[in-house]
C-alpha atoms as a PDB file:
ATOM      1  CA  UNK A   1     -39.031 -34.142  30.790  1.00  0.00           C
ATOM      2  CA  UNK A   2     -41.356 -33.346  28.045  1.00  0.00           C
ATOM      3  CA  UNK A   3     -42.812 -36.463  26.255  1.00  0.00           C
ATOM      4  CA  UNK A   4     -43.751 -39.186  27.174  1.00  0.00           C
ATOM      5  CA  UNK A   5     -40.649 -41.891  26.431  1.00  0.00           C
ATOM      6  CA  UNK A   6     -38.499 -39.061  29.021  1.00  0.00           C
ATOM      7  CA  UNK A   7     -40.942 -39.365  31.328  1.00  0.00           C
ATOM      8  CA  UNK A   8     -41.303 -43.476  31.009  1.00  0.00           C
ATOM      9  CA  UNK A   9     -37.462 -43.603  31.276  1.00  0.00           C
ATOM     10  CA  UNK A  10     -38.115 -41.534  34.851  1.00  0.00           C
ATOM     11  CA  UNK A  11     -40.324 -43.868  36.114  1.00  0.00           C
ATOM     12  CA  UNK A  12     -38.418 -46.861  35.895  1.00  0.00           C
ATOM     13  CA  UNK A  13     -35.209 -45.351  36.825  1.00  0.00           C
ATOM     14  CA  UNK A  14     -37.529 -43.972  40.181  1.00  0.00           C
ATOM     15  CA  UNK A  15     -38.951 -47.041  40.902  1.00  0.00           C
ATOM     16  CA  UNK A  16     -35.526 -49.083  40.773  1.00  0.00           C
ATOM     17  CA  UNK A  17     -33.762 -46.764  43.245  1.00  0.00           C
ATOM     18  CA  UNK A  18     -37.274 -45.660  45.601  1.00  0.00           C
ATOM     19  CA  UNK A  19     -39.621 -47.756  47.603  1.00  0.00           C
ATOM     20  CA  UNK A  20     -42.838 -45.774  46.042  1.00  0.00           C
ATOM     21  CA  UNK A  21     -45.588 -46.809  44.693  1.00  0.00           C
ATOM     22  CA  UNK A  22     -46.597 -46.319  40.911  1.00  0.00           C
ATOM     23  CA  UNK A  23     -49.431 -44.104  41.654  1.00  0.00           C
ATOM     24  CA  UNK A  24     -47.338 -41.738  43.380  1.00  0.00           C
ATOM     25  CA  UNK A  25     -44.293 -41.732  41.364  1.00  0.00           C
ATOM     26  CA  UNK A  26     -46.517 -41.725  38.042  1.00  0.00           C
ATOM     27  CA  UNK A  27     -48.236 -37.949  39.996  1.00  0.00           C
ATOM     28  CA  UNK A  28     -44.640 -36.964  41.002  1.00  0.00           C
ATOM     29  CA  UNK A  29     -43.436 -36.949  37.312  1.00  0.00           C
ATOM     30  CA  UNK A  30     -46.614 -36.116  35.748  1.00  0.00           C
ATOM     31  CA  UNK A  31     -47.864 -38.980  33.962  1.00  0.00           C
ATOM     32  CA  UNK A  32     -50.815 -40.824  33.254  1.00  0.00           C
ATOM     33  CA  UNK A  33     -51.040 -44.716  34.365  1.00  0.00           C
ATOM     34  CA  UNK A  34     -52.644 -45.258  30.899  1.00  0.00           C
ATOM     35  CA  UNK A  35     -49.591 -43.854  28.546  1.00  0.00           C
ATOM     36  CA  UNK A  36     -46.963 -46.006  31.252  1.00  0.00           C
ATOM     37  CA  UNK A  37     -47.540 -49.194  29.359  1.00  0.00           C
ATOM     38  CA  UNK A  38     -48.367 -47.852  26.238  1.00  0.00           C
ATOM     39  CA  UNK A  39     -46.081 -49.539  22.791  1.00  0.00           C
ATOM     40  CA  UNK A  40     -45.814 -47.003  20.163  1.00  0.00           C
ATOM     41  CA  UNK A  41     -46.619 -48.896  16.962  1.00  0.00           C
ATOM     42  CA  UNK A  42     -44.635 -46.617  15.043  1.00  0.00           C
ATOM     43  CA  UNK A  43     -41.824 -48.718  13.385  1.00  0.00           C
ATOM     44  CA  UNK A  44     -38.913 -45.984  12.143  1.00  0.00           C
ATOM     45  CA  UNK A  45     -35.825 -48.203  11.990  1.00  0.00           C
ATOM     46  CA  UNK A  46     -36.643 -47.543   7.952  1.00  0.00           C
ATOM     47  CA  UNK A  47     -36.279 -44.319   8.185  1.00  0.00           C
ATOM     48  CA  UNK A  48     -33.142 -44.389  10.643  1.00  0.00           C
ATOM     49  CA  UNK A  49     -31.536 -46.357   8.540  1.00  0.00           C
ATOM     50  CA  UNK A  50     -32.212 -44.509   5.622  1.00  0.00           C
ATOM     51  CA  UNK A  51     -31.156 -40.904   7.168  1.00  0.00           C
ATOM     52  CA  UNK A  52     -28.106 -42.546   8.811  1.00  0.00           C
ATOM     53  CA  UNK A  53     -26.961 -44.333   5.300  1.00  0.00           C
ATOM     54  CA  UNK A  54     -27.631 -40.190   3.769  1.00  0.00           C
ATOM     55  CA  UNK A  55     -25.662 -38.341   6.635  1.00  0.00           C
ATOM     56  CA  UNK A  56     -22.486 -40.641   6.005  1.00  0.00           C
ATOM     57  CA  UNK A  57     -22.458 -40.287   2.342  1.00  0.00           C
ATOM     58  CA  UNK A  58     -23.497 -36.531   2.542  1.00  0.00           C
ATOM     59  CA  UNK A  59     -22.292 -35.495   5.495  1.00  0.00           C
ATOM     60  CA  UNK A  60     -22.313 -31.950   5.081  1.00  0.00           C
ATOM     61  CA  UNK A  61     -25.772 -31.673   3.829  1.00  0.00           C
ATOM     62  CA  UNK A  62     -28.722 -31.003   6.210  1.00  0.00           C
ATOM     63  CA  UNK A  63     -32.139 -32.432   6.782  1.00  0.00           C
ATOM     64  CA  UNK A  64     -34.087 -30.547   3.860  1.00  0.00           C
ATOM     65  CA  UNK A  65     -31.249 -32.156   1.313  1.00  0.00           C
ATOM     66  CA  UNK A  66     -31.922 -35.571   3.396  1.00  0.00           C
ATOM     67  CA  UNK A  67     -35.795 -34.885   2.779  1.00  0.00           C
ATOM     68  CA  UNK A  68     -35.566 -34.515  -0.975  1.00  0.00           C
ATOM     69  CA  UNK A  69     -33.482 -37.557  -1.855  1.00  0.00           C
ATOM     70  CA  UNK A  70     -35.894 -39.438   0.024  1.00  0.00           C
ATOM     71  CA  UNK A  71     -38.738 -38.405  -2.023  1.00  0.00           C
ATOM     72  CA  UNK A  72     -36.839 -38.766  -5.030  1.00  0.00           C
ATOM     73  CA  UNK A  73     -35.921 -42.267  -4.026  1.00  0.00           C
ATOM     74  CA  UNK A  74     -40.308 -42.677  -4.208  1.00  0.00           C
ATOM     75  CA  UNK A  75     -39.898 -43.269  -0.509  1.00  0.00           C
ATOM     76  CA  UNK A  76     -43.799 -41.834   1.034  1.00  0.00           C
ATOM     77  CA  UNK A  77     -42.428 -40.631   4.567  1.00  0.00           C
ATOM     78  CA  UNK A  78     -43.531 -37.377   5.007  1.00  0.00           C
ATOM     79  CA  UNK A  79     -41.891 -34.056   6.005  1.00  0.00           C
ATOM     80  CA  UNK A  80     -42.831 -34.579   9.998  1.00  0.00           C
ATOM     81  CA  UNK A  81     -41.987 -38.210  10.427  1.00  0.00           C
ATOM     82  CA  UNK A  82     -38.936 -37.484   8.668  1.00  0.00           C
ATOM     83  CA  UNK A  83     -37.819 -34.328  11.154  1.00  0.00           C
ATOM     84  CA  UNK A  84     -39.077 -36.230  13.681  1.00  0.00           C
ATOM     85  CA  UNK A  85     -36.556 -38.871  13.274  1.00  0.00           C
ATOM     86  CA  UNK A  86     -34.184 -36.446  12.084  1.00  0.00           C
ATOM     87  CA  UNK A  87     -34.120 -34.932  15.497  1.00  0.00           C
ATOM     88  CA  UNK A  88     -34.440 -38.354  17.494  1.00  0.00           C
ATOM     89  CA  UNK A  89     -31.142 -39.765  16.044  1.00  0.00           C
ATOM     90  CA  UNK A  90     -29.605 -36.393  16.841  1.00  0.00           C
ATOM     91  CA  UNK A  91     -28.329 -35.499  13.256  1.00  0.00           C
ATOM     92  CA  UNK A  92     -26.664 -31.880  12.872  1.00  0.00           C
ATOM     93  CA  UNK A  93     -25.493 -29.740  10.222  1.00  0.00           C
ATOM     94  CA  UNK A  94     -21.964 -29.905  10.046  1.00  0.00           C
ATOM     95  CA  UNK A  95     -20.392 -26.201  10.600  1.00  0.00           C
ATOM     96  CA  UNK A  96     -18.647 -25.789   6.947  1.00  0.00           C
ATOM     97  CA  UNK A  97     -15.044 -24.506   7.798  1.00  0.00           C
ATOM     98  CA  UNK A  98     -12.563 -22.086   5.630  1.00  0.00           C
ATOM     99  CA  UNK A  99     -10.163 -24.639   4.170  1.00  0.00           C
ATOM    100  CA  UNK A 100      -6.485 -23.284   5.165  1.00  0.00           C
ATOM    101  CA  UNK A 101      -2.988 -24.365   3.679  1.00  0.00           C
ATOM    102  CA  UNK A 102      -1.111 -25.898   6.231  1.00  0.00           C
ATOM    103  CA  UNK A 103       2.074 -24.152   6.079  1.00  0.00           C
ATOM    104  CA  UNK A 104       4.214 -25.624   9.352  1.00  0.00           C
ATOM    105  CA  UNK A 105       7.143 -22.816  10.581  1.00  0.00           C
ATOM    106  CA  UNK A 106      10.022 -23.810  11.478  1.00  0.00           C
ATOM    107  CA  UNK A 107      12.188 -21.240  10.889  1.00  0.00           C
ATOM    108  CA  UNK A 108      12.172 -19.374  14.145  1.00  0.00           C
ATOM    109  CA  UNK A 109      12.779 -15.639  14.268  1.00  0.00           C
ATOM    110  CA  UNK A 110      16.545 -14.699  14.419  1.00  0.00           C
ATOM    111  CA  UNK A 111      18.677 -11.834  13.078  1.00  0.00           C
ATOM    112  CA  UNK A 112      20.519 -13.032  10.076  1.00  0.00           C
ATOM    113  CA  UNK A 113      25.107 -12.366  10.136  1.00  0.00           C
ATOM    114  CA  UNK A 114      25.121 -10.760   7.004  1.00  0.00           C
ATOM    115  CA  UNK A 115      22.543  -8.767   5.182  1.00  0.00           C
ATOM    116  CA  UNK A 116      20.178 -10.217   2.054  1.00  0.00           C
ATOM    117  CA  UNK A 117      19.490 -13.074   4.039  1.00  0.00           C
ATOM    118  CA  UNK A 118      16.388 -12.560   5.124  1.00  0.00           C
ATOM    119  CA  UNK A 119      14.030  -9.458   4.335  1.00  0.00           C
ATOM    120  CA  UNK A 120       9.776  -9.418   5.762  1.00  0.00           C
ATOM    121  CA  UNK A 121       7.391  -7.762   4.470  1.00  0.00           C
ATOM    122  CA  UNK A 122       3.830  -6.635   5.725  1.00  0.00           C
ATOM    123  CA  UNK A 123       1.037  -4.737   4.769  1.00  0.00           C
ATOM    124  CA  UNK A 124      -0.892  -1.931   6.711  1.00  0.00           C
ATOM    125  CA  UNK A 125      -3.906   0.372   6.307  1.00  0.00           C
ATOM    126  CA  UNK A 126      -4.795   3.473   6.545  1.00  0.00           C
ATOM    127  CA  UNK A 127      -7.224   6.157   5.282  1.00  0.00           C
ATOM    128  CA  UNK A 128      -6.429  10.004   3.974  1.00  0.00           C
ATOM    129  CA  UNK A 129      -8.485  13.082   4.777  1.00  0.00           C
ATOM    130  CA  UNK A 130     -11.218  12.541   1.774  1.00  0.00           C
ATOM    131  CA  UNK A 131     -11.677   9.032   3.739  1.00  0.00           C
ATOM    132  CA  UNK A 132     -10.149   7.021   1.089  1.00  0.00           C
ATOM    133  CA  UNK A 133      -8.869   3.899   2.021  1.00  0.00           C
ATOM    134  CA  UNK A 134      -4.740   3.300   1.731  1.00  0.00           C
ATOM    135  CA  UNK A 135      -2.611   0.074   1.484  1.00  0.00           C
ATOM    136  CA  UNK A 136       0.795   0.266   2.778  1.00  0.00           C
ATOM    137  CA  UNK A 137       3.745  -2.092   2.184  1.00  0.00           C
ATOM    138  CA  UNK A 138       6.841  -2.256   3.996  1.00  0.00           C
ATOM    139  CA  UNK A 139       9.782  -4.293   3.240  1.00  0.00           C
ATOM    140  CA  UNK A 140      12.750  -4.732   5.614  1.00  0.00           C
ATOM    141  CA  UNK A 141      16.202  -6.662   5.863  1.00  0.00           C
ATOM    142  CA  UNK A 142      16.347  -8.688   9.372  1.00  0.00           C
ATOM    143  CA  UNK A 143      20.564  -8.123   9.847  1.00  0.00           C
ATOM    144  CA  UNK A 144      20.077  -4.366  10.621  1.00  0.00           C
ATOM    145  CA  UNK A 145      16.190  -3.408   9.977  1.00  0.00           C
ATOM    146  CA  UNK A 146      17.135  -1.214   7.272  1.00  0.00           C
ATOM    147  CA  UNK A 147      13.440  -0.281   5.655  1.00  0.00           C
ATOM    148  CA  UNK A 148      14.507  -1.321   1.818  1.00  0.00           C
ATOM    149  CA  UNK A 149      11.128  -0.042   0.469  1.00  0.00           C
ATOM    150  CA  UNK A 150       7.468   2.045   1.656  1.00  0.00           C
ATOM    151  CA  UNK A 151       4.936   1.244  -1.078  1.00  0.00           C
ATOM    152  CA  UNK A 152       1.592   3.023  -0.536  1.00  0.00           C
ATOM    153  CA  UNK A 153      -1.621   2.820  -2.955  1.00  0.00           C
ATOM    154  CA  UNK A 154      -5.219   2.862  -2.693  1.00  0.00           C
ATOM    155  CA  UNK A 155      -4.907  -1.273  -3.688  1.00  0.00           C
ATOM    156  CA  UNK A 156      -1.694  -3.012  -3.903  1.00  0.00           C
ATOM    157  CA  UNK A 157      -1.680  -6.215  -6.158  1.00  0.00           C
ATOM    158  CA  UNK A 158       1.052  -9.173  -6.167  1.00  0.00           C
ATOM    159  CA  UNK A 159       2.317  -8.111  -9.901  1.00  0.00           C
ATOM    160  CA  UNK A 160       2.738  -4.222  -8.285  1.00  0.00           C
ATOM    161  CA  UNK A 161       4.579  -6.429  -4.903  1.00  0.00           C
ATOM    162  CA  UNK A 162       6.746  -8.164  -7.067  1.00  0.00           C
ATOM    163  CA  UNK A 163       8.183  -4.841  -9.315  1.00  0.00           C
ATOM    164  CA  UNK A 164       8.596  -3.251  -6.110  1.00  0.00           C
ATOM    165  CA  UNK A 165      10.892  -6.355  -5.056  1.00  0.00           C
ATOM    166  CA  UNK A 166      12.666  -6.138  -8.438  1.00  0.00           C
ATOM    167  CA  UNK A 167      13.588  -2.637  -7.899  1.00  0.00           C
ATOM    168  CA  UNK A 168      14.936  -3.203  -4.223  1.00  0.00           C
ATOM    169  CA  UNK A 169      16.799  -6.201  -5.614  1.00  0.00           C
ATOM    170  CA  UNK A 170      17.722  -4.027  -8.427  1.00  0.00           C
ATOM    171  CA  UNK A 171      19.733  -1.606  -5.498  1.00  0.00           C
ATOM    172  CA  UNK A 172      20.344  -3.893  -2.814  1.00  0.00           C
ATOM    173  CA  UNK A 173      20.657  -7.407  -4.032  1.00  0.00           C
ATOM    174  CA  UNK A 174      19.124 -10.361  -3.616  1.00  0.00           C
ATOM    175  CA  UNK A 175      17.597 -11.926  -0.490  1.00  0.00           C
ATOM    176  CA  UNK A 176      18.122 -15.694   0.253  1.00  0.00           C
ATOM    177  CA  UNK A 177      14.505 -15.626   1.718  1.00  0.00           C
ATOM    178  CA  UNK A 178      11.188 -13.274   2.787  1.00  0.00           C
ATOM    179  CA  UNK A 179       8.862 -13.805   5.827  1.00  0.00           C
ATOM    180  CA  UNK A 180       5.597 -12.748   5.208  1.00  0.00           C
ATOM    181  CA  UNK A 181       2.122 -13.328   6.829  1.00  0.00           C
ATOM    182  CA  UNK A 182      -0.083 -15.814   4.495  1.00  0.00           C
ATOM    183  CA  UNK A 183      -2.067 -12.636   2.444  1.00  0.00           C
ATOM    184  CA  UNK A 184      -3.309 -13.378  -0.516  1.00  0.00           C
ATOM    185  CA  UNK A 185      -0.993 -11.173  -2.280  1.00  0.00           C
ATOM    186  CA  UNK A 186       2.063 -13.248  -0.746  1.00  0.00           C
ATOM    187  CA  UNK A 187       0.297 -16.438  -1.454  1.00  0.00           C
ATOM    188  CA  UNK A 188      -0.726 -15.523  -5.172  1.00  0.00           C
ATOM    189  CA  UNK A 189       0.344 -17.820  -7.864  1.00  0.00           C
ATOM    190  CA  UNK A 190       2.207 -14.692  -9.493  1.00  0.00           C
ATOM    191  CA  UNK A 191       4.505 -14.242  -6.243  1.00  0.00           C
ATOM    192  CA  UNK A 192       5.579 -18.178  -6.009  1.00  0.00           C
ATOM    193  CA  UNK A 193       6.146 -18.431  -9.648  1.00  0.00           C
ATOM    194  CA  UNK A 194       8.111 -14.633  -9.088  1.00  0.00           C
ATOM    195  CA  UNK A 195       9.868 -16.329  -5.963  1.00  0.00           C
ATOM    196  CA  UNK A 196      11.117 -19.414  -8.118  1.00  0.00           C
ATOM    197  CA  UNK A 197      12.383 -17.736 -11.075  1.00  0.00           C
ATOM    198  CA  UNK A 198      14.460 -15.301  -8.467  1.00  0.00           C
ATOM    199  CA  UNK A 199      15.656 -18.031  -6.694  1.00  0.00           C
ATOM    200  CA  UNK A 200      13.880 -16.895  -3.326  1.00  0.00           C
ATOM    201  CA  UNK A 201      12.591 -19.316  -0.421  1.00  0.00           C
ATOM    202  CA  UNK A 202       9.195 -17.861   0.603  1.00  0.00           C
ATOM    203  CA  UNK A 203       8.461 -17.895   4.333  1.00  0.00           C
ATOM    204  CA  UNK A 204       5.221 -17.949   5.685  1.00  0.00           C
ATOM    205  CA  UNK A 205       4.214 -17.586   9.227  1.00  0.00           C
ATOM    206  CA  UNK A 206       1.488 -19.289  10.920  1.00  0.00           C
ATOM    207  CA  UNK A 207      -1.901 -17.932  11.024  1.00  0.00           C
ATOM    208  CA  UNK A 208      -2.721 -15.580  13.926  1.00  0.00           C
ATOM    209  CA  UNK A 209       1.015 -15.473  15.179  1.00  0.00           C
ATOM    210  CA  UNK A 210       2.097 -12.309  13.839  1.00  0.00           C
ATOM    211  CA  UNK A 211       4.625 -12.323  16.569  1.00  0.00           C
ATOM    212  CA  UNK A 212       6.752 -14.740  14.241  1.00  0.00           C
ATOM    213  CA  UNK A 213       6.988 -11.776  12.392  1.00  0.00           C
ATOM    214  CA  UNK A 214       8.338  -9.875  14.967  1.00  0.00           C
ATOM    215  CA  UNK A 215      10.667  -7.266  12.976  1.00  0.00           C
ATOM    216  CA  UNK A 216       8.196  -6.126  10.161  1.00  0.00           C
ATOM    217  CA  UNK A 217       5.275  -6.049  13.282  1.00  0.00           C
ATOM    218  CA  UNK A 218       7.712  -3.485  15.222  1.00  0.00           C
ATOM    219  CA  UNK A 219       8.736  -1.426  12.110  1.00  0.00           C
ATOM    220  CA  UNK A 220       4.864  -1.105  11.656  1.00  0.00           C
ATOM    221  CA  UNK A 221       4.457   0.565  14.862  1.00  0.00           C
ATOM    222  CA  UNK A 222       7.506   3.027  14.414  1.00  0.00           C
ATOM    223  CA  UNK A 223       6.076   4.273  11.055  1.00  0.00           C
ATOM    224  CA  UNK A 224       2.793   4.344  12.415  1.00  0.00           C
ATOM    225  CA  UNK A 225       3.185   6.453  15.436  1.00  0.00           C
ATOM    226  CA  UNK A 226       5.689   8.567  13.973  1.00  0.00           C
ATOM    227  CA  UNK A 227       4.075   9.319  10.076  1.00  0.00           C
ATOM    228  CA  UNK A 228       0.469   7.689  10.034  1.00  0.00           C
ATOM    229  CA  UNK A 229      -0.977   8.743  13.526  1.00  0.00           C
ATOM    230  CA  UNK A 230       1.144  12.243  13.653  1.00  0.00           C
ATOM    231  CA  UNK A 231       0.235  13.690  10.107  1.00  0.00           C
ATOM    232  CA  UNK A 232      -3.152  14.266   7.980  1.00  0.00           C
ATOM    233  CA  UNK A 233      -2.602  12.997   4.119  1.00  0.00           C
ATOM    234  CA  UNK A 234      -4.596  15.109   1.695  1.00  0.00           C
ATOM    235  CA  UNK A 235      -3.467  12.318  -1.356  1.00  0.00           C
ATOM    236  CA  UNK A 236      -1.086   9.126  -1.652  1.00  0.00           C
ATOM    237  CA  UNK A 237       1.569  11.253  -3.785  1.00  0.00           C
ATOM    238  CA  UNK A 238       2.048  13.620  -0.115  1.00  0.00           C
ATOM    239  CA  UNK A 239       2.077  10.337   2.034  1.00  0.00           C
ATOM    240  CA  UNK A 240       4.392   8.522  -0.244  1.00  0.00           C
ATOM    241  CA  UNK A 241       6.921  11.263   0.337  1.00  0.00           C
ATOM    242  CA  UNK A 242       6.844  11.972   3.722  1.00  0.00           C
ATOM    243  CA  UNK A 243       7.097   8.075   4.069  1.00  0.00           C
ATOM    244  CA  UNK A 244      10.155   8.237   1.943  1.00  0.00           C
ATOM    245  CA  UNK A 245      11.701  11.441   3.342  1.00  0.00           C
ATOM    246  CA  UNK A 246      11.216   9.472   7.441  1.00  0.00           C
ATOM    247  CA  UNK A 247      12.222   6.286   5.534  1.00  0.00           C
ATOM    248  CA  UNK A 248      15.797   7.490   4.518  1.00  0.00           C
ATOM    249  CA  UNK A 249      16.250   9.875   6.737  1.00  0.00           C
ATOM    250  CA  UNK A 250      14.319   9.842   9.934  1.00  0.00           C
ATOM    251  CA  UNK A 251      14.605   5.879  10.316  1.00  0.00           C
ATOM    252  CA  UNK A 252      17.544   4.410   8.325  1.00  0.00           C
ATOM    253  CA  UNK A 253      20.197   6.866   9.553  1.00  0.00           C
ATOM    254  CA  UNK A 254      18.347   8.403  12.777  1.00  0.00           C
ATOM    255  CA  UNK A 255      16.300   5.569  14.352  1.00  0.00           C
ATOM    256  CA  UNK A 256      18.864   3.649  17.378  1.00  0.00           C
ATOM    257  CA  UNK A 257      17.577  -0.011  17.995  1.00  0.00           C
ATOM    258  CA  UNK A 258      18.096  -1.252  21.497  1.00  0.00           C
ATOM    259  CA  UNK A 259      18.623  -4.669  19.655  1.00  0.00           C
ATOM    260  CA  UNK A 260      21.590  -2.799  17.609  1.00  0.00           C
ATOM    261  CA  UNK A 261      23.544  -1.400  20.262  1.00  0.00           C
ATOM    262  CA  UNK A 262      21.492   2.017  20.110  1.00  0.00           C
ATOM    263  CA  UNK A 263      23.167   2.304  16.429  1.00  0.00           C
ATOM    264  CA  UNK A 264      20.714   2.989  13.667  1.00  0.00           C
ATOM    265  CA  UNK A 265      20.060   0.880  10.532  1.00  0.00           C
ATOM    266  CA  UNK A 266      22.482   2.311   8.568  1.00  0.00           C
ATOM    267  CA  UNK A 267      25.232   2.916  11.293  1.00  0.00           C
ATOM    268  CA  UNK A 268      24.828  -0.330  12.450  1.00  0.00           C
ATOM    269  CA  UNK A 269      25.609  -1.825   9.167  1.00  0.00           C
ATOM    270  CA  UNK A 270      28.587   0.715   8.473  1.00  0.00           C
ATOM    271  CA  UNK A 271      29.756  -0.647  12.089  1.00  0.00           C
ATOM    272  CA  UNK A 272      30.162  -4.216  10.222  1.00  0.00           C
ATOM    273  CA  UNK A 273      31.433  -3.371   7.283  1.00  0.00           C
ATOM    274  CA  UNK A 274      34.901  -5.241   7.591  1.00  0.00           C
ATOM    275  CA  UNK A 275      33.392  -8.362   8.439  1.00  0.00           C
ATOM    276  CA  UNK A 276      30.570  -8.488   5.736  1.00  0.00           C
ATOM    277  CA  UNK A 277      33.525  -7.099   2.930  1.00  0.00           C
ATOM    278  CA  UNK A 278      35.334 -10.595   4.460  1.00  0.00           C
ATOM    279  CA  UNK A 279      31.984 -12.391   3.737  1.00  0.00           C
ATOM    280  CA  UNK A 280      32.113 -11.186   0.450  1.00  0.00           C
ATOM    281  CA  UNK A 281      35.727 -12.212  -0.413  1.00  0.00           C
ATOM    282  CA  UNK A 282      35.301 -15.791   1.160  1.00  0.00           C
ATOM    283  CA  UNK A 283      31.895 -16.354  -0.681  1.00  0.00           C
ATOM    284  CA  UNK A 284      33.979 -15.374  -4.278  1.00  0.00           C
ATOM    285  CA  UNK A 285      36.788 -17.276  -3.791  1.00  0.00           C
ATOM    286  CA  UNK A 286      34.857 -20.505  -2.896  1.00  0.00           C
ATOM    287  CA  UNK A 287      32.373 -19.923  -5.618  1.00  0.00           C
ATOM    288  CA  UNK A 288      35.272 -19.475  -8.004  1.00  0.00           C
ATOM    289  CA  UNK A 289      37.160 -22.826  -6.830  1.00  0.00           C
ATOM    290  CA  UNK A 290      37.397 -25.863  -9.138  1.00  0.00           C
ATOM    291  CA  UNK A 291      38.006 -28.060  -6.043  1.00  0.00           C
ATOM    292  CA  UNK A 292      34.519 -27.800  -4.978  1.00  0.00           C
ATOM    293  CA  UNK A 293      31.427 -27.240  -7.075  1.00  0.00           C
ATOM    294  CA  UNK A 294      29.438 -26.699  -3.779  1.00  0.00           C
ATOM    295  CA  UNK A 295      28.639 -23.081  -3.043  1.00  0.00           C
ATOM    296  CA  UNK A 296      29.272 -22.038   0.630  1.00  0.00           C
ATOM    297  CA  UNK A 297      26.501 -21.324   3.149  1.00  0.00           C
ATOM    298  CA  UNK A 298      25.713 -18.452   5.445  1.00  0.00           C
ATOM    299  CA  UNK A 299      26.190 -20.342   8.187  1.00  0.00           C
ATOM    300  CA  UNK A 300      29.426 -21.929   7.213  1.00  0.00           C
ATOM    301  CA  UNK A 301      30.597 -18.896   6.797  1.00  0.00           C
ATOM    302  CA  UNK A 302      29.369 -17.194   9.866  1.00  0.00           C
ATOM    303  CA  UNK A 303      30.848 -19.320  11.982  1.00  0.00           C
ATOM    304  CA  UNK A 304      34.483 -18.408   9.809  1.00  0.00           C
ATOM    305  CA  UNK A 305      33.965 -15.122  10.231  1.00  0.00           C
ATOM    306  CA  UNK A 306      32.463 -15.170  13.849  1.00  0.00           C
ATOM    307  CA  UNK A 307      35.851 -13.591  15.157  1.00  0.00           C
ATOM    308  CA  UNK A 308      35.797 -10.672  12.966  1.00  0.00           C
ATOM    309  CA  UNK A 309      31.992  -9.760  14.397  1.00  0.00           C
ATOM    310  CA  UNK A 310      33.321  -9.339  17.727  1.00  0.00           C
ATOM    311  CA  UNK A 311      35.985  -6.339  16.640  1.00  0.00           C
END
């Protein structure tokens, strides 16, 4: 209780609920008999009205914006009367947030029957000896984590991410669709116009769940504690190589997955190779068909070849 209206509103709210006397509830609370009765002739419903009719047309402005179209309006309120007010009718700032894209997921993470169905990608950092700063990108396919690509520079743009997804396409085919995190490079105009001419569905996680991105989070790791945190880079030229030397070798044909039977990338797809040459046959032949225009689906076809998994 600091001015006088709090300390008013005490007294009454006192002498409803006590049996005292005014004297000593007006020395309890600190106030003088003379300012109990007192009627402010101050009249600011003006002025309310006025900063209210401001804060819902401007509502993200503050109370020096509110101040100045007053004046300009040839309103005479000064600066005091108006912050007084201001502060009475409790008016705030409003916080100004980062406007997202609301990009729902629905996709769920699950491996993928066949390969080129679904590939992530990430980005990582790191620095070299000379304290240079490094961007790393990683590509991999979800049906057997096989790391299609390691891209390292000192800045990696979305017309650099897209030739390196032309030259992976170029040598493994094309994906049906990528998972990636929502970085600008992934949500560039350049990558969704690359996406649409290549017939690609772009996936995008939500923000802060990188655990949607499961595979590409746990690839990260691997290369991390095996190249980044166990070796000292003098330049990007010796990092890129080691990172493709423990790419082909170390990881595609050497690394066993729990989730693959303890196989490795590359064994683990060798392991399938009946049933995705099957795949292949089944998704000709229907293509080809003049009964039916309508191309089959990986699922469809999953579920045909189901059997052929399991020897």
């Amino acid at each position: 209780m600091v001015g006088p209206c709090a300390k008013r509103e005490a007294f009454h709210y006192l002498q409803e609920n006590y049996d005292s006397s005014k004297s000593l509830i007006c020395r309890t609370i600190g106030l003088f008999r003379s300012t109990l009765d007192r009627v402010s002739a101050k009249d600011d419903s003006q002025t309310e009205n006025k900063l209210r009719e401001l804060a819902e047309r401007y509502p993200t402005r503050g109370m020096d914006y509110y101040y100045g179209k007053i004046r300009m309006q040839g309103l005479k309120w000064n600066r005091k009367r108006v912050r007084r007010v201001y502060n009475n009718m409790g008016l705030k700032l409003r916080r100004k947030y980062r406007k997202r894209i609301s990009r729902p997921y629905t996709e769920g993470l699950a491996q993928p029957l066949f390969p080129n169905v679904t590939w992530s990608m990430d980005f990582m950092s790191d620095g070299l000896e000379d304290g240079r700063k490094v961007r790393i990108l990683n590509v991999i396919d979800d049906y057997n984590r096989e790391c299609l690509a390691i891209e390292i520079g000192i800045s990696i743009c979305s017309q650099r991410l897209t030739r390196v997804l032309d030259w992976v396409i170029e040598l493994k085919g094309r994906p049906e669709r990528i998972r990636t995190d929502n970085g600008p490079e992934f949500t560039s105009t350049h990558y969704l116009d690359w996406c649409e001419a290549s017939c690609i569905k772009p996936i995008y996680i939500e923000p802060g769940k990188p655990k949607q991105n499961a595979f590409i989070e746990r690839f990260n790791r691997t290369f991390r504690e095996d190249v980044l945190d166990a070796y000292i880079f003098e330049s990007i030229s010796q990092l890129q190589v080691k990172a493709d030397m423990w790419r082909e070798v170390d990881y595609n044909l050497g690394h066993p997955h729990k989730s693959l039977g303890r196989m490795s990338p590359i064994g683990f797809a060798n392991s399938r190779r009946k049933v995705i040459d099957a795949y292949e046959t089944v998704k000709v032949k229907m293509n080809d068909s003049k009964e039916s225009t309508l191309t089959v689906s990986t699922a469809s076809m999953g579920r045909k070849l189901c059997e052929l998994s399991m020897e």
